[in-house]
Protein backbone atom coordinates (compact mmCIF):
# COMPACT_ATOMS: atom_id res chain seq x y z
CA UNK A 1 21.63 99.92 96.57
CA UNK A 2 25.01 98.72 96.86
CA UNK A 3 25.55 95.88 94.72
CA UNK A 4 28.95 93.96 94.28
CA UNK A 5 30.75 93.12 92.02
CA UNK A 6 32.55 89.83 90.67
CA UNK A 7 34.67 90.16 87.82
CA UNK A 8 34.81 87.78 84.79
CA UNK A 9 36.70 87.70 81.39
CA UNK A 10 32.99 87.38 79.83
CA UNK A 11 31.22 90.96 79.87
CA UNK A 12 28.97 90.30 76.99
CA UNK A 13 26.18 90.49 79.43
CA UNK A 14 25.17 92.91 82.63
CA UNK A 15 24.01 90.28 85.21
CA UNK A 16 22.32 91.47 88.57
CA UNK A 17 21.30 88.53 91.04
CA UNK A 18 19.33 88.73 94.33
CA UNK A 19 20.28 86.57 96.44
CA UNK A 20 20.34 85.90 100.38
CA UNK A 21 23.96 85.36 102.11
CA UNK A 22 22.66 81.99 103.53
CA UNK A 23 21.17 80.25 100.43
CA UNK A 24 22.33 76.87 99.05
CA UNK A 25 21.01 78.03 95.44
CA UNK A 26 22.36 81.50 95.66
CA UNK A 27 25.93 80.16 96.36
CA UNK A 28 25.17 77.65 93.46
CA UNK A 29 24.02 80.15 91.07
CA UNK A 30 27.06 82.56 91.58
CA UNK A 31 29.45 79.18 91.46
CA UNK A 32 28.08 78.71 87.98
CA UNK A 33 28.79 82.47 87.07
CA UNK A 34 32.09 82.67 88.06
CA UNK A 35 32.81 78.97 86.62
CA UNK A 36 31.50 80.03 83.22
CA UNK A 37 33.87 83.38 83.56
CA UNK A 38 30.81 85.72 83.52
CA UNK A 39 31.08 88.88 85.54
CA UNK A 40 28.15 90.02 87.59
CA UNK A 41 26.96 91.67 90.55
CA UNK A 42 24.81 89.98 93.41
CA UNK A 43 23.09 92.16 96.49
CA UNK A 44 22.90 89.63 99.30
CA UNK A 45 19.07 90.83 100.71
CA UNK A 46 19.55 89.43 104.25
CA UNK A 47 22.80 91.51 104.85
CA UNK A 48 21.07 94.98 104.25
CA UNK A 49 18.16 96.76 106.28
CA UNK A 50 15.94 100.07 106.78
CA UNK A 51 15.14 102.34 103.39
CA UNK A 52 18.06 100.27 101.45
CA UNK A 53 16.27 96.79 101.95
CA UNK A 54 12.44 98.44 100.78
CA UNK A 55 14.06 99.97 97.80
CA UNK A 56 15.98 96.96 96.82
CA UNK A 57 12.58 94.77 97.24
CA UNK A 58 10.87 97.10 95.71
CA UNK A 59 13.24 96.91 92.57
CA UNK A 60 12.92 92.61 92.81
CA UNK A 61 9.15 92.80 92.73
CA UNK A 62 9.43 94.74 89.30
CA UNK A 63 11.19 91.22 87.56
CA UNK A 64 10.20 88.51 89.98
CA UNK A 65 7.09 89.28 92.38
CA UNK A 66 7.12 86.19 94.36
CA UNK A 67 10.76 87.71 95.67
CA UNK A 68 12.00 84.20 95.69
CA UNK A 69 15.95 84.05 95.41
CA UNK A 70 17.95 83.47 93.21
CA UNK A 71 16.62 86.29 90.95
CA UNK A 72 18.59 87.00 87.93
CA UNK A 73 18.02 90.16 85.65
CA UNK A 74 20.40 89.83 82.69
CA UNK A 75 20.16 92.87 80.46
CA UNK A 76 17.91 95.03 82.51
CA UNK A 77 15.04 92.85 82.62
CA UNK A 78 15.28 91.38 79.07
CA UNK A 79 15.93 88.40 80.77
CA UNK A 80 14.60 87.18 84.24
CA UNK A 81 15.52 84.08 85.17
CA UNK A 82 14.07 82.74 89.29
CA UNK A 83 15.55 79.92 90.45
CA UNK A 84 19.07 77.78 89.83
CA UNK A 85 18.41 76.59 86.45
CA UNK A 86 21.66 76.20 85.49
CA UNK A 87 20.76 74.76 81.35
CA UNK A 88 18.74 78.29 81.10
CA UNK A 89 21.11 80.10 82.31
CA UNK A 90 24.16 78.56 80.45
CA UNK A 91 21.83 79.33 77.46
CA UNK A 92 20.83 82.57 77.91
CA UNK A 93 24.13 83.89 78.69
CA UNK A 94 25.81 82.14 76.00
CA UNK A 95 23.97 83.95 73.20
């Protein structure tokens, strides 16, 4: 899975999001990253297909089974966080 990358000044955390290219909360969620400075990577799920897209479902249905997007995995999975919630995710990244 080819993730990409966005960089930011803040590193303090390795952020992973699933998202899908066309989603109004998606595009929200990585606003908020980038506003706050944070680097991360995103893999937009409608833009891959074949053995790539099982394996990278496969890998969302370990921290969010539902597969609902956004999905962010800060820290490996310490932290999953579905959804824009943009207080719980100012919080959690700010520790």
């Amino acid at each position: 899975m080819n993730f990409t990358r966005v960089p930011g000044k803040k590193k303090n955390h390795k952020i992973k999001i699933f998202t899908l290219s066309t989603c109004g909360w998606c595009k929200k969620t990585k606003q908020l990253l980038k506003d706050l400075e944070l680097e991360y990577e995103y893999l937009d799920m409608d833009n891959i297909s074949g053995g790539t897209l099982e394996s990278a479902r496969n890998e969302l249905k370990k921290y969010n089974p539902s597969c609902s997007y956004p999905t962010l995995v800060i820290d490996g999975g310490k932290e999953v966080i579905v959804g824009f919630k943009e207080e719980e995710i100012k919080k959690t990244v700010e520790e």
